[in-house]
Protein backbone atom coordinates (compact mmCIF):
# COMPACT_ATOMS: atom_id res chain seq x y z
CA UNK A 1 0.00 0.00 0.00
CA UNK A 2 1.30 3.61 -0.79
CA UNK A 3 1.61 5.81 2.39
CA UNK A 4 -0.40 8.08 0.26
CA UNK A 5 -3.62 6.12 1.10
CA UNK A 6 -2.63 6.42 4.56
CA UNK A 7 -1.78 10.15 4.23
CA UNK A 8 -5.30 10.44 2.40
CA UNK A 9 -7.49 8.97 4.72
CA UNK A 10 -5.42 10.80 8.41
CA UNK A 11 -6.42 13.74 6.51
CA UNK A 12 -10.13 12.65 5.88
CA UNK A 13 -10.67 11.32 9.60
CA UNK A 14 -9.01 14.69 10.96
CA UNK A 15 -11.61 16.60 8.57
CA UNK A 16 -14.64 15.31 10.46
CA UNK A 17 -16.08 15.50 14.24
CA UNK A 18 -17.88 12.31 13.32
CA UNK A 19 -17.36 9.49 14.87
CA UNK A 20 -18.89 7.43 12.67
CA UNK A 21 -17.20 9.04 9.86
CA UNK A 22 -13.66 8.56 11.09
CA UNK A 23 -14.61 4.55 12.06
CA UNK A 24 -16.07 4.41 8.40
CA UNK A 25 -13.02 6.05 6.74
CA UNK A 26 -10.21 3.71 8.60
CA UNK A 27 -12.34 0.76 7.67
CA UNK A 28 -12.40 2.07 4.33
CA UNK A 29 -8.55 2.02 4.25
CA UNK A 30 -7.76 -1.43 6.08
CA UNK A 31 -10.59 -3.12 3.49
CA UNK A 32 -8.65 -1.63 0.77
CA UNK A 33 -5.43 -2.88 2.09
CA UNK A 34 -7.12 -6.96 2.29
CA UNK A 35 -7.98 -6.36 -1.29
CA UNK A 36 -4.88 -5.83 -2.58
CA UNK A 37 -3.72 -9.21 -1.35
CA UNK A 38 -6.33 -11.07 -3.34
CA UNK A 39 -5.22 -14.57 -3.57
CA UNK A 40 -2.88 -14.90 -0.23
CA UNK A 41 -2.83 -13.38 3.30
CA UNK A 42 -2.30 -9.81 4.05
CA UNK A 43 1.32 -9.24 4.97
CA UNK A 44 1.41 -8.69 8.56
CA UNK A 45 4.21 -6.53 9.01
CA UNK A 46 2.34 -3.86 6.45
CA UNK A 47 -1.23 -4.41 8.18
CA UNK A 48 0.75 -3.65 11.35
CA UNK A 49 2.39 -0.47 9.98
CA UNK A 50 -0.52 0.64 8.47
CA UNK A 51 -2.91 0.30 11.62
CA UNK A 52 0.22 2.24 13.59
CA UNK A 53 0.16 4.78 11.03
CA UNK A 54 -3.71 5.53 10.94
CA UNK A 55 -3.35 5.37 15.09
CA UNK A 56 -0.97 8.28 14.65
CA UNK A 57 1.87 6.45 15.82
CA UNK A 58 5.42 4.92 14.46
CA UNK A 59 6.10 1.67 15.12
CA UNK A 60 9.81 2.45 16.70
CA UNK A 61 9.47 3.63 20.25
CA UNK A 62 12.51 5.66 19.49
CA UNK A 63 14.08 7.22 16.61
CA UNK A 64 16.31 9.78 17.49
CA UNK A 65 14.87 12.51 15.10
CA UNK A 66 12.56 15.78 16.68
CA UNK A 67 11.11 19.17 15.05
CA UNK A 68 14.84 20.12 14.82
CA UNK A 69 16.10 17.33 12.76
CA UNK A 70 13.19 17.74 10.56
CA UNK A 71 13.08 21.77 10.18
CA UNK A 72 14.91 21.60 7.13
CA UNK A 73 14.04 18.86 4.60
CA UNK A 74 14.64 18.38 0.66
CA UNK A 75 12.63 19.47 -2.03
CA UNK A 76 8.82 17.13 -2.05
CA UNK A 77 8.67 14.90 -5.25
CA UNK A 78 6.14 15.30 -7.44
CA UNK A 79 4.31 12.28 -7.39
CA UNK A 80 3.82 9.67 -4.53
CA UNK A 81 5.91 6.50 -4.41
CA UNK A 82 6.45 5.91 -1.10
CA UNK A 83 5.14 2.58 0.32
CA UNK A 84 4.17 2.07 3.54
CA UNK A 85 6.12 -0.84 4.15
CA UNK A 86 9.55 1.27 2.81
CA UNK A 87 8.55 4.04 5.03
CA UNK A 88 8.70 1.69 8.29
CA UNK A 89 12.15 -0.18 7.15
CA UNK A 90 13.59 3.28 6.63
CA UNK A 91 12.74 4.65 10.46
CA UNK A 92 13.81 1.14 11.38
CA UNK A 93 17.45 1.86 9.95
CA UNK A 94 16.86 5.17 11.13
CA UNK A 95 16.73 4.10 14.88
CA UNK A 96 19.46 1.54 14.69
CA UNK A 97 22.17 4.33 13.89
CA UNK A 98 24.58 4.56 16.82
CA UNK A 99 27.64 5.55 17.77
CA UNK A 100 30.08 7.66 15.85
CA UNK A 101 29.10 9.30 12.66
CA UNK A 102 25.53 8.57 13.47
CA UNK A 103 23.77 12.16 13.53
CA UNK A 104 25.24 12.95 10.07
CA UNK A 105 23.88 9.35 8.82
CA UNK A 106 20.77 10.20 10.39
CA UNK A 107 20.67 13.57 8.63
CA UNK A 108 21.43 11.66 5.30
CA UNK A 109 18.93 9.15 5.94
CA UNK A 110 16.34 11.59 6.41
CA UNK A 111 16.87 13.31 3.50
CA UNK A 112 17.01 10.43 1.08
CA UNK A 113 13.43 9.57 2.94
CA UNK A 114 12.18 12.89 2.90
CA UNK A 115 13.07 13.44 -0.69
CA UNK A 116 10.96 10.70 -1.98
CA UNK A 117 7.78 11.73 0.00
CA UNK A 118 5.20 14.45 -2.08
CA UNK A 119 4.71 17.78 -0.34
CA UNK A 120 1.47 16.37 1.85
CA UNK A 121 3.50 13.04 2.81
CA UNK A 122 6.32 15.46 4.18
CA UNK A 123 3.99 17.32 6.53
CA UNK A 124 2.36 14.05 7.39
CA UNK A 125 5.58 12.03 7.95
CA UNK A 126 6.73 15.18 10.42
CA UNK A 127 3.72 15.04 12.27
CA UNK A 128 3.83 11.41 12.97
CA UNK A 129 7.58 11.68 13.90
CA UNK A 130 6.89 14.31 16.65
CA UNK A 131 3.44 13.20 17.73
CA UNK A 132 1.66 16.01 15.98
CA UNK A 133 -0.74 13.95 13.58
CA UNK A 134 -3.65 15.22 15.43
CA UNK A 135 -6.50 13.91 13.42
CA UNK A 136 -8.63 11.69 16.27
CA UNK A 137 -7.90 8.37 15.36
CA UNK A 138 -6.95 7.19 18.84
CA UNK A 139 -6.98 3.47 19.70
CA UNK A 140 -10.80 3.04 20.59
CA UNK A 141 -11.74 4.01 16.61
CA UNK A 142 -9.18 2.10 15.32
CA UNK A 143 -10.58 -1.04 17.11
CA UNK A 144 -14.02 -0.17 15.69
CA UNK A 145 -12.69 0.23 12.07
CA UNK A 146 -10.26 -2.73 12.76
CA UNK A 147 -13.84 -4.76 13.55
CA UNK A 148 -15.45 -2.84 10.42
CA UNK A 149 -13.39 -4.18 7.80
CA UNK A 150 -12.67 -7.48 9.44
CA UNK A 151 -16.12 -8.32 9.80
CA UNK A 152 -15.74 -9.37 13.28
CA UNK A 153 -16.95 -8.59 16.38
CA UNK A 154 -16.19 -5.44 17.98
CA UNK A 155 -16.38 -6.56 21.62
CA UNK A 156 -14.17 -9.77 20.16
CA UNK A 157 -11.55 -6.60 19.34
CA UNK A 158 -11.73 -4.94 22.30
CA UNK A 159 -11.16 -8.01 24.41
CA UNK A 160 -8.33 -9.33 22.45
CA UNK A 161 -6.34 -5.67 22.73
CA UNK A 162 -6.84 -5.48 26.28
CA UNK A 163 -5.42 -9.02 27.03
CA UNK A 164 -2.46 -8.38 24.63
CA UNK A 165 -1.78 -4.91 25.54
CA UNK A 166 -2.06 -3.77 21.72
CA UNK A 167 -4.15 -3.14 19.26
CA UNK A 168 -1.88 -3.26 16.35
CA UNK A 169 -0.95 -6.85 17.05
CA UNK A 170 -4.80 -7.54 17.15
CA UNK A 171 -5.90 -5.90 14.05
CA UNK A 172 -3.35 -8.14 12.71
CA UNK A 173 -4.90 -11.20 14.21
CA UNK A 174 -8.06 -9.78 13.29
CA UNK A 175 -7.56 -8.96 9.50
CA UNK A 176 -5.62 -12.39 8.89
CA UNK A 177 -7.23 -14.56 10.73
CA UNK A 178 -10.92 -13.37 11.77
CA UNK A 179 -12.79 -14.31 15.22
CA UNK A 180 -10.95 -17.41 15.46
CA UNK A 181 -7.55 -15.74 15.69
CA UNK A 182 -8.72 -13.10 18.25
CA UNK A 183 -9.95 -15.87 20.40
CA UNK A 184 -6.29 -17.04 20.70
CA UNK A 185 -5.46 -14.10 22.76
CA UNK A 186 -6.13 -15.19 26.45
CA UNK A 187 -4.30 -14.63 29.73
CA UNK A 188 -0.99 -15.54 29.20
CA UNK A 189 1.12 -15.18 32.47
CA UNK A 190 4.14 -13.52 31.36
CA UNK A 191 2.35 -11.07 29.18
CA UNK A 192 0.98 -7.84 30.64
CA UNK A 193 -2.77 -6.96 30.45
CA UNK A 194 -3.69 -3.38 30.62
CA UNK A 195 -5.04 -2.60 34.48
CA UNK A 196 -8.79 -2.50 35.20
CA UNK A 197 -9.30 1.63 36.15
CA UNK A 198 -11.88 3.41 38.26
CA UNK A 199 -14.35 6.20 37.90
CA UNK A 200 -14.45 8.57 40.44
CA UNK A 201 -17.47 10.14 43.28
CA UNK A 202 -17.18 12.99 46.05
CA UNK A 203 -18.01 10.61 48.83
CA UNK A 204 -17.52 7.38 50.45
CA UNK A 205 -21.86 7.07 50.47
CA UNK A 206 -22.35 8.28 46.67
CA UNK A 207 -19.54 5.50 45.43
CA UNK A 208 -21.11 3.16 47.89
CA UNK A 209 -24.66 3.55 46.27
CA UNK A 210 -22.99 3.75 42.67
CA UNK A 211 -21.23 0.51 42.79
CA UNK A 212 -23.49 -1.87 45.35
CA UNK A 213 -26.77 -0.25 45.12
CA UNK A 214 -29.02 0.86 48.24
CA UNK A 215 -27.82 -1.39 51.20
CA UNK A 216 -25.48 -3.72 48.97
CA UNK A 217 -22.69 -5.23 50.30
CA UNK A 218 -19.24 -3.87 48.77
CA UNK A 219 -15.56 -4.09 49.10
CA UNK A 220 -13.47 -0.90 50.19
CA UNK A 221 -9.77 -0.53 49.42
CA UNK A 222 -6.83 1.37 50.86
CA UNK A 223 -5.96 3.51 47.64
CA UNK A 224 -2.23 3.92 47.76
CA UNK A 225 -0.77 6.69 46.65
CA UNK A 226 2.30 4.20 45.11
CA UNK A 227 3.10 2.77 41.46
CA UNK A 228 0.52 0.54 40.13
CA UNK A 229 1.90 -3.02 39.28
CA UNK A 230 1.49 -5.85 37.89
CA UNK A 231 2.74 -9.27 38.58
CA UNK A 232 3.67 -12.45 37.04
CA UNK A 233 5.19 -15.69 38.33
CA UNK A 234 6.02 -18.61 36.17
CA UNK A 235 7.95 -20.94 38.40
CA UNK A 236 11.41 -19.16 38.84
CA UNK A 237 10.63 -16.31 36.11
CA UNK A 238 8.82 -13.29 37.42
CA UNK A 239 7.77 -10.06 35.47
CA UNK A 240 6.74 -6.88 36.90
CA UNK A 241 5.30 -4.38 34.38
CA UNK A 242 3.86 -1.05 34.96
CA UNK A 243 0.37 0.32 34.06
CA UNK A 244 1.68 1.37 30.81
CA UNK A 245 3.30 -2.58 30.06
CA UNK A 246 6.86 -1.43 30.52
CA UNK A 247 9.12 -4.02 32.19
CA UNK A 248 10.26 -3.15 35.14
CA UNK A 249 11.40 -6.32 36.72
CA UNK A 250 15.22 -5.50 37.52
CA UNK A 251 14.56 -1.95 38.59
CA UNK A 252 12.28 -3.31 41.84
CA UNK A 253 14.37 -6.78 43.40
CA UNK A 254 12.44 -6.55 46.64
CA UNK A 255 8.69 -7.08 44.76
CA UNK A 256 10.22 -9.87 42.68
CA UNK A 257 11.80 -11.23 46.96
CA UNK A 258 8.22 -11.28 47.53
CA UNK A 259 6.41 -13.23 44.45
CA UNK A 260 9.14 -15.57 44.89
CA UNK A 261 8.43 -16.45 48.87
CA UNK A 262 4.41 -17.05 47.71
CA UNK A 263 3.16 -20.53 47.92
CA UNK A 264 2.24 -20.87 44.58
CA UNK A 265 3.84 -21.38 40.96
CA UNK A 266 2.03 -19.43 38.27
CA UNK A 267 -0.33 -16.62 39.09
CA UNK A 268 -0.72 -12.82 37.87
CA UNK A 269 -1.29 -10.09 40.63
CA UNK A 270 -2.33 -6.74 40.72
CA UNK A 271 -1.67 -4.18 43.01
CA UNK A 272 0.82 -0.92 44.09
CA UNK A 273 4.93 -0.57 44.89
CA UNK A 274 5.12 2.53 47.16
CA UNK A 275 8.00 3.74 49.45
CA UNK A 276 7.43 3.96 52.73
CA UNK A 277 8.79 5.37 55.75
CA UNK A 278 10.62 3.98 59.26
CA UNK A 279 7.09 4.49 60.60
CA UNK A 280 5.47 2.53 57.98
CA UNK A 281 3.73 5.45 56.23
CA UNK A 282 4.15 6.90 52.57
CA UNK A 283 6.63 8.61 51.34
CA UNK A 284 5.74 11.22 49.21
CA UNK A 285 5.02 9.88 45.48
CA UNK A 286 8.06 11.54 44.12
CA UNK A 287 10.54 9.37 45.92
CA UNK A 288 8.21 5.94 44.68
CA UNK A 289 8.76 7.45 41.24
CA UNK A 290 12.32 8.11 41.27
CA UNK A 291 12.57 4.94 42.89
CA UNK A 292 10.80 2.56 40.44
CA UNK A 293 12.47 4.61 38.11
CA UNK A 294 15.30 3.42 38.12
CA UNK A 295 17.49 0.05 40.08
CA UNK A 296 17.75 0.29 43.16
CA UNK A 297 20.41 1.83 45.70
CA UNK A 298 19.87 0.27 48.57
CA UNK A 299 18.47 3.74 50.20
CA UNK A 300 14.80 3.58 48.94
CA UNK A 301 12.74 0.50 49.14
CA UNK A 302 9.39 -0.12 47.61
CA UNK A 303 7.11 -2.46 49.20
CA UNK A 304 4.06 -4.06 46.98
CA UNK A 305 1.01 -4.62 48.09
CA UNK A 306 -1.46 -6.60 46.34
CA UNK A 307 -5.57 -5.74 45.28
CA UNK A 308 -6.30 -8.21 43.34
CA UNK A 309 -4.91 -11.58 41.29
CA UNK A 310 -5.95 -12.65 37.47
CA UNK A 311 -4.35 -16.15 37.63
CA UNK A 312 -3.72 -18.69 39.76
CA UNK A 313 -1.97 -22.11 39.13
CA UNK A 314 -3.76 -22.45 35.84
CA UNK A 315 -6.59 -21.01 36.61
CA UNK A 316 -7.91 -17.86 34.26
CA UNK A 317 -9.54 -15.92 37.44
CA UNK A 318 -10.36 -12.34 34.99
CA UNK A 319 -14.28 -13.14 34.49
CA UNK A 320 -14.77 -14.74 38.53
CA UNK A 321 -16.34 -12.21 40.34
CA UNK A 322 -14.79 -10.31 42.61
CA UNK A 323 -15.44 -12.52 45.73
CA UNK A 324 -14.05 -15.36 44.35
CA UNK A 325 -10.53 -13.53 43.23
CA UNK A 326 -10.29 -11.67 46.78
CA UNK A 327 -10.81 -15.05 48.48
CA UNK A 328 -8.15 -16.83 46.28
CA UNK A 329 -5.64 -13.60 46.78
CA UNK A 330 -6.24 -14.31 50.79
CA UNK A 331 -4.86 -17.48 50.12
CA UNK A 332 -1.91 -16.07 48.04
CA UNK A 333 -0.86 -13.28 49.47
CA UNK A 334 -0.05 -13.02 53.05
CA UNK A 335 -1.54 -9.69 55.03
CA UNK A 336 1.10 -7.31 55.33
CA UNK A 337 1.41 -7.72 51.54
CA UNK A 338 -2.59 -7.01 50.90
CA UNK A 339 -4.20 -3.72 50.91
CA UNK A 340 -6.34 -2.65 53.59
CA UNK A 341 -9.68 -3.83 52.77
CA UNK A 342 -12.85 -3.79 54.90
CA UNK A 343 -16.33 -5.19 53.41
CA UNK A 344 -19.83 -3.64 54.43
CA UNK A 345 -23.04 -2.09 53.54
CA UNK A 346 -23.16 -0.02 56.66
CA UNK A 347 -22.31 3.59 55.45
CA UNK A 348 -21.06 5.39 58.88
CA UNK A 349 -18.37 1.84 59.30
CA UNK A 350 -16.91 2.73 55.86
CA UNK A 351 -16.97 6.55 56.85
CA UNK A 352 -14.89 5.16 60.10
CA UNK A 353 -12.65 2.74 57.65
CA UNK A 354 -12.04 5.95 54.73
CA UNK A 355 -10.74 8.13 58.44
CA UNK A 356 -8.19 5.56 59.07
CA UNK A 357 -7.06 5.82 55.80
CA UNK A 358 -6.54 9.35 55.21
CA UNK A 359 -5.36 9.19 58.67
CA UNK A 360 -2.62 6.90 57.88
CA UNK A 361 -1.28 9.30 55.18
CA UNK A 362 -2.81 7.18 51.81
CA UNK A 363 -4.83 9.39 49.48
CA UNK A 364 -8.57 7.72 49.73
CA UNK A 365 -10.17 4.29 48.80
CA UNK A 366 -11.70 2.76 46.08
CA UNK A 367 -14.98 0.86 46.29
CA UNK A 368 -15.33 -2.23 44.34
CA UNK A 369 -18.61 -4.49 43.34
CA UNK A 370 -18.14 -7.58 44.87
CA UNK A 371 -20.19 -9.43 41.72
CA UNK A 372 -18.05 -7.73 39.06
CA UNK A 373 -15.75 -9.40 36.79
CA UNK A 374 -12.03 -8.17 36.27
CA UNK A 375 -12.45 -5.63 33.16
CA UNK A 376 -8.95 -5.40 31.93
CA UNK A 377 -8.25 -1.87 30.29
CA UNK A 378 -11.82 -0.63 31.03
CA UNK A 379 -12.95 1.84 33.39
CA UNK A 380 -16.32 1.82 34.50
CA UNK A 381 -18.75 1.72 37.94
CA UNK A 382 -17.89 -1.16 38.96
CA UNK A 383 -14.57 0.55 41.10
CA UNK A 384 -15.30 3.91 42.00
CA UNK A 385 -12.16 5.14 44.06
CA UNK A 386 -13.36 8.20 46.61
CA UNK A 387 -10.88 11.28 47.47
CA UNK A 388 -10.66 13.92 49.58
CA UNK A 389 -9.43 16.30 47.07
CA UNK A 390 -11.01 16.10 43.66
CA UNK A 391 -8.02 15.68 41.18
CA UNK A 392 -8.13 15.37 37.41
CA UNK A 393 -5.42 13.47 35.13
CA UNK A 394 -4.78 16.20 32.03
CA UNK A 395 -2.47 16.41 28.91
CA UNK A 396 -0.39 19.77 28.77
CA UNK A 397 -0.76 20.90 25.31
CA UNK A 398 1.83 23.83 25.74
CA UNK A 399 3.75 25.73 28.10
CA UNK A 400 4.21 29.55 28.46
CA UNK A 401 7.52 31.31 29.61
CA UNK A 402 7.83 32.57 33.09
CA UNK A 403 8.34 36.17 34.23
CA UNK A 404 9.39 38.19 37.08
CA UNK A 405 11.21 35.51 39.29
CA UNK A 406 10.37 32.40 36.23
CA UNK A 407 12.07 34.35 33.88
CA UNK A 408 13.85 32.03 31.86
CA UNK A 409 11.53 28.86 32.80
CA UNK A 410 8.95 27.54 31.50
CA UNK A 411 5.79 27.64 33.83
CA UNK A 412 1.77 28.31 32.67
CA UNK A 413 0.86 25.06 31.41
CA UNK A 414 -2.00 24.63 29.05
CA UNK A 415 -4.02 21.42 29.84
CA UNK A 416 -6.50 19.33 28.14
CA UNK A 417 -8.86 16.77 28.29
CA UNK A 418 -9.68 13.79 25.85
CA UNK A 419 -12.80 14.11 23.46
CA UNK A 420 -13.41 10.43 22.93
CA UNK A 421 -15.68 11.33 20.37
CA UNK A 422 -12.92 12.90 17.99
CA UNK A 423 -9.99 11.61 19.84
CA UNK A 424 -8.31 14.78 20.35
CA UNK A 425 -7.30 17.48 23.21
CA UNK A 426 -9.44 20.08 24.55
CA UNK A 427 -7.98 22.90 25.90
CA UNK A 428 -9.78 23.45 29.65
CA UNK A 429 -7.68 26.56 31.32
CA UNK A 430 -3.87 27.11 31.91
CA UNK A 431 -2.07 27.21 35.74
CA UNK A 432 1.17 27.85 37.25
CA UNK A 433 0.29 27.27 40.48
CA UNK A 434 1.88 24.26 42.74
CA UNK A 435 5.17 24.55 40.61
CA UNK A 436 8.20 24.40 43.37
CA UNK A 437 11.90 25.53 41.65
CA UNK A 438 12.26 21.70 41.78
CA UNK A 439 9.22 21.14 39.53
CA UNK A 440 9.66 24.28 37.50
CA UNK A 441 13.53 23.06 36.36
CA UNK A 442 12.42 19.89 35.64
CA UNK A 443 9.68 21.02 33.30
CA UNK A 444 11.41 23.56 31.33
CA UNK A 445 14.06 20.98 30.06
CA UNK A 446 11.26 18.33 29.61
CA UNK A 447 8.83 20.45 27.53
CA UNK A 448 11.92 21.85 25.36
CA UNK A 449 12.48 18.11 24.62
CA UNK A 450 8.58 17.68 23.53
CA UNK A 451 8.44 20.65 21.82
CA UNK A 452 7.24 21.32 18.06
CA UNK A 453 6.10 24.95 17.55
CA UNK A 454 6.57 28.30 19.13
CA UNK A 455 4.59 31.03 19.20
CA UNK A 456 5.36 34.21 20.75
CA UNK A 457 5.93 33.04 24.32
CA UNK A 458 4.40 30.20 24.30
CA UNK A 459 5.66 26.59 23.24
CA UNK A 460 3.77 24.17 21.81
CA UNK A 461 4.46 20.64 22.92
CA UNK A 462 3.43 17.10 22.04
CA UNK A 463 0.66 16.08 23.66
CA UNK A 464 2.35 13.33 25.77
CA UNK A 465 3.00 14.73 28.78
CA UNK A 466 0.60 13.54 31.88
CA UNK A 467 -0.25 15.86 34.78
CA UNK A 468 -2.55 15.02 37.69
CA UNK A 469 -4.13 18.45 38.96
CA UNK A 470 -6.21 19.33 41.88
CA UNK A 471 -9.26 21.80 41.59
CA UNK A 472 -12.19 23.35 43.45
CA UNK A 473 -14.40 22.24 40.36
CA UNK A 474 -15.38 23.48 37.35
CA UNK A 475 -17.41 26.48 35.34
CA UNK A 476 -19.22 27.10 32.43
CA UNK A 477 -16.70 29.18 30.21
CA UNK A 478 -16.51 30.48 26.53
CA UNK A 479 -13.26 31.17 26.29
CA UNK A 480 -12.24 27.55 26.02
CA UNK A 481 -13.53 25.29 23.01
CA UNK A 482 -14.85 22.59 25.42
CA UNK A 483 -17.45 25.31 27.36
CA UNK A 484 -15.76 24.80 30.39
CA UNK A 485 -12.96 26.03 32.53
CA UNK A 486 -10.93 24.92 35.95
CA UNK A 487 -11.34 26.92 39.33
CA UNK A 488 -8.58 27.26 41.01
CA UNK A 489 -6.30 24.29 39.30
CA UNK A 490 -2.70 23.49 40.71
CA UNK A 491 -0.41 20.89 39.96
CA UNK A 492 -0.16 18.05 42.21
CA UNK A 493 2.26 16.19 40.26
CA UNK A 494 3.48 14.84 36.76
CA UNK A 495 2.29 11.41 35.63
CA UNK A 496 4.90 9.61 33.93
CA UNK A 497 3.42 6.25 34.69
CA UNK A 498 0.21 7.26 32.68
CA UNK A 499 -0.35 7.56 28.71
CA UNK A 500 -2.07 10.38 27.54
CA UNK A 501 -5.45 8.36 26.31
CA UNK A 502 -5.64 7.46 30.06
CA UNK A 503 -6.73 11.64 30.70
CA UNK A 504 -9.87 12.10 32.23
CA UNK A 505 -12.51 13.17 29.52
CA UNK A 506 -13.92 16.30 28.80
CA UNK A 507 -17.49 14.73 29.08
CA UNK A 508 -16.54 13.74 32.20
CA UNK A 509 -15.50 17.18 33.50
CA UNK A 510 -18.08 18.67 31.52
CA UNK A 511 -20.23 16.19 34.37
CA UNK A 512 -18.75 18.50 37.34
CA UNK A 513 -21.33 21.29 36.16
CA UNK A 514 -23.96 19.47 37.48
CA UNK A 515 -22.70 17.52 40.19
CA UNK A 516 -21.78 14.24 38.95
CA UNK A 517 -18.45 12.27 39.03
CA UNK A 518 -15.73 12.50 36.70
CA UNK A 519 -12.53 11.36 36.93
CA UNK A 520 -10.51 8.12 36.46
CA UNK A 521 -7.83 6.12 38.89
């Protein structure tokens, strides 16, 4: 397939605010791509590139090249040539260059690339090198259109990505092989699942009501204020991944002690690594994010505590309900390695049980339906986590330079929200508040790195950058496209351990007008 197809139909879906229009046009494009392989099987590595490509995304996690590399290309050609297949083998040589001599055969290699592409293609191809190809098609759509042109089912889709973590290797599965292939993707201890996530209430009653119903009988957690985990044991080899699947395993020895001392030999757990103090209370979430950042030093330990567990001794536990996985993680995990849990209907003994919490420095709880099946990826009412402060996760969009004492530093951040219905960022407000030096050095030299556009004083920045911000709710406002603005918004802290199409929604904020939750763990 020529990238041109590709090129044509990013610009199509980023053309419309239709849904239905930008599911119709990638199906159009992935059908087109089946047909062209008649009499044999779709070539998987170009159904892969081209379902990366429509996402917005390379393939290559890195590449080396930014906005600068890419300010000055070659003369377009004329007419498109490019293949989509060519385009992905030339980033791929692209991101193996190392060493000595490598940044002028990355600048060579960019312009033999860049040459060949038409004018459109170049702008395209820059876009999806610095995250800029903002035309909606987020994972969700792609899924749909994936199930479009597959003919399949699109909860079969949806299923399969969240057990394998992507959805590019499921389209594949999907557009080669049909409902039969997506079936193969199960549990597979040893290979991450994306985490089950909560919505959010005001109060300890409201999520109470939300997830159990009037006088039903719920679970309430301990929300830690640590570094979600998960997991996996397969007799002597254990794997702990993040929330976003990255492998952390050798950063964090003293989690992989602790799934080595359990009685069991194959199981997948979910739960939190946090830092704690001599007293036994949390550190503060910076130090259990430098920590798990990075192998340890022997000055910071993490200690993981456990919420819930997937897979037990050949035993697929994601659709049990929820009492039968808590029971079987009692018989796992021992108690100082569980979260604080306490089950009830009564209203005022959960009000008692939330006290403790906060008391003992953790940031709330989360209430959980004890019928409710493990929905990996999803977030929905069945977990409802409860906070004191009401927090949002946001995307900043761009940063403005600092004045006065910030001169020199970049510090008003513009943050946005995800419309699910296009895919893209809406702007909601700007704030510089809760920015210590510490924060405010950290984020000038990381927003320089994400950077594609400037603007008077204000840079414009990839949209990749996660921030979790505290507010006193929101307002009706016209100055923002979404018709609705943040009161009183500070930052709480950056979210490196969260992707940007985990953000909080703007329908969700948009709920805050009248009262209801928003929000996501």
């Amino acid at each position: 397939m020529l990238l041109a197809d590709v090129v044509a139909t990013s610009r199509a879906v980023a053309a419309t605010r239709s849904r239905k229009a930008k599911v119709a046009a990638v199906a159009e494009l992935l059908r087109r791509l089946l047909e062209s392989a008649p009499e044999a099987a779709p070539d998987p590595d170009e159904v892969a590139t081209v379902v990366s490509y429509v996402a917005g995304s390379l393939r290559q996690r890195r590449t080396g090249l930014g906005w600068r590399s890419l300010g000055s290309l070659p003369p377009p050609a004329a007419e498109p040539s490019l293949t989509v297949v060519g385009v992905h083998e030339a980033f791929d040589a692209i991101a193996a260059l190392a060493g000595p001599g490598s940044q002028a055969a990355r600048a060579a290699a960019v312009t033999d690339l860049f040459g060949r592409a038409t004018a459109d293609e170049q702008t395209w191809l820059r876009g999806l090198v610095t995250g800029e190809v903002r035309q909606g098609a987020l994972d969700a759509l792609v899924q749909e259109g994936v199930a479009a042109a597959g003919d399949v089912p699109l909860a079969a889709v949806r299923r399969a990505a969240m057990l394998a973590g992507s959805t590019v290797a499921v389209a594949v599965a999907a557009l080669t092989g049909g409902e039969e292939a997506l079936a193969g993707f199960g549990l597979q201890v040893g290979r991450p699942v994306l985490p089950m996530l909560a919505s959010s209430a005001t109060s300890t009653a409201e999520a109470m009501t939300k997830v159990g119903g009037p006088g039903g009988e719920v679970a309430i957690d301990t929300k830690l204020d640590g570094i979600r985990i998960q997991v996996h044991r397969d007799g002597d080899d254990v794997l702990v991944a993040t929330r976003s699947l990255d492998d952390i395993t050798a950063r964090l020895p003293e989690v992989v002690e602790v799934a080595r001392a359990l009685p069991a030999r194959r199981f997948v757990l979910d739960g939190e690594a946090i830092a704690l103090d001599a007293e036994g209370r949390p550190r503060p979430f910076q130090e259990t994010a430098s920590r798990t950042a990075q192998a340890s030093d022997g000055r910071v330990a993490v200690t993981p505590y456990f919420f819930d567990l997937l897979h037990l001794d050949g035993r697929d536990l994601l659709d049990s309900p929820g009492t039968d996985r808590l029971a079987a993680l009692e018989s796992l995990v021992p108690e100082a390695h569980r979260v604080a849990r306490l089950v009830t209907a009564d209203i005022a003994e959960a009000d008692a049980f939330v006290a403790q919490v906060l008391a003992a420095g953790h940031e709330g709880v989360v209430v959980k339906d004890l019928a409710a099946a493990y929905d990996a990826g999803r977030r929905g009412a069945a977990w409802v986590k409860v906070k004191p402060v009401l927090t949002l996760d946001l995307v900043v969009l761009a940063v403005e330079w600092g004045s006065g004492r910030r001169q020199g530093q970049l510090s008003n951040i513009h943050l946005g929200a995800l419309d699910p219905a296009t895919g893209s960022f809406v702007m909601l407000g700007k704030t510089f508040k809760g920015m210590t030096d510490e924060v405010l050095a950290w984020q000038t030299e990381r927003f320089l790195e994400l950077e594609t556009s400037r603007e008077q004083h204000v840079v414009h920045v990839r949209p990749e950058q996660v921030v979790e911000i505290a507010l006193d709710g929101a307002q009706r406002s016209t100055r923002y496209p979404g018709g609705v603005a943040l009161r009183f918004a500070r930052v709480v802290r950056y979210r490196d351990d969260k992707r940007p199409d985990e953000v909080d929604t703007i329908d969700a904020i948009r709920a805050l007008l009248t009262g209801r939750p928003a929000g996501q763990a």
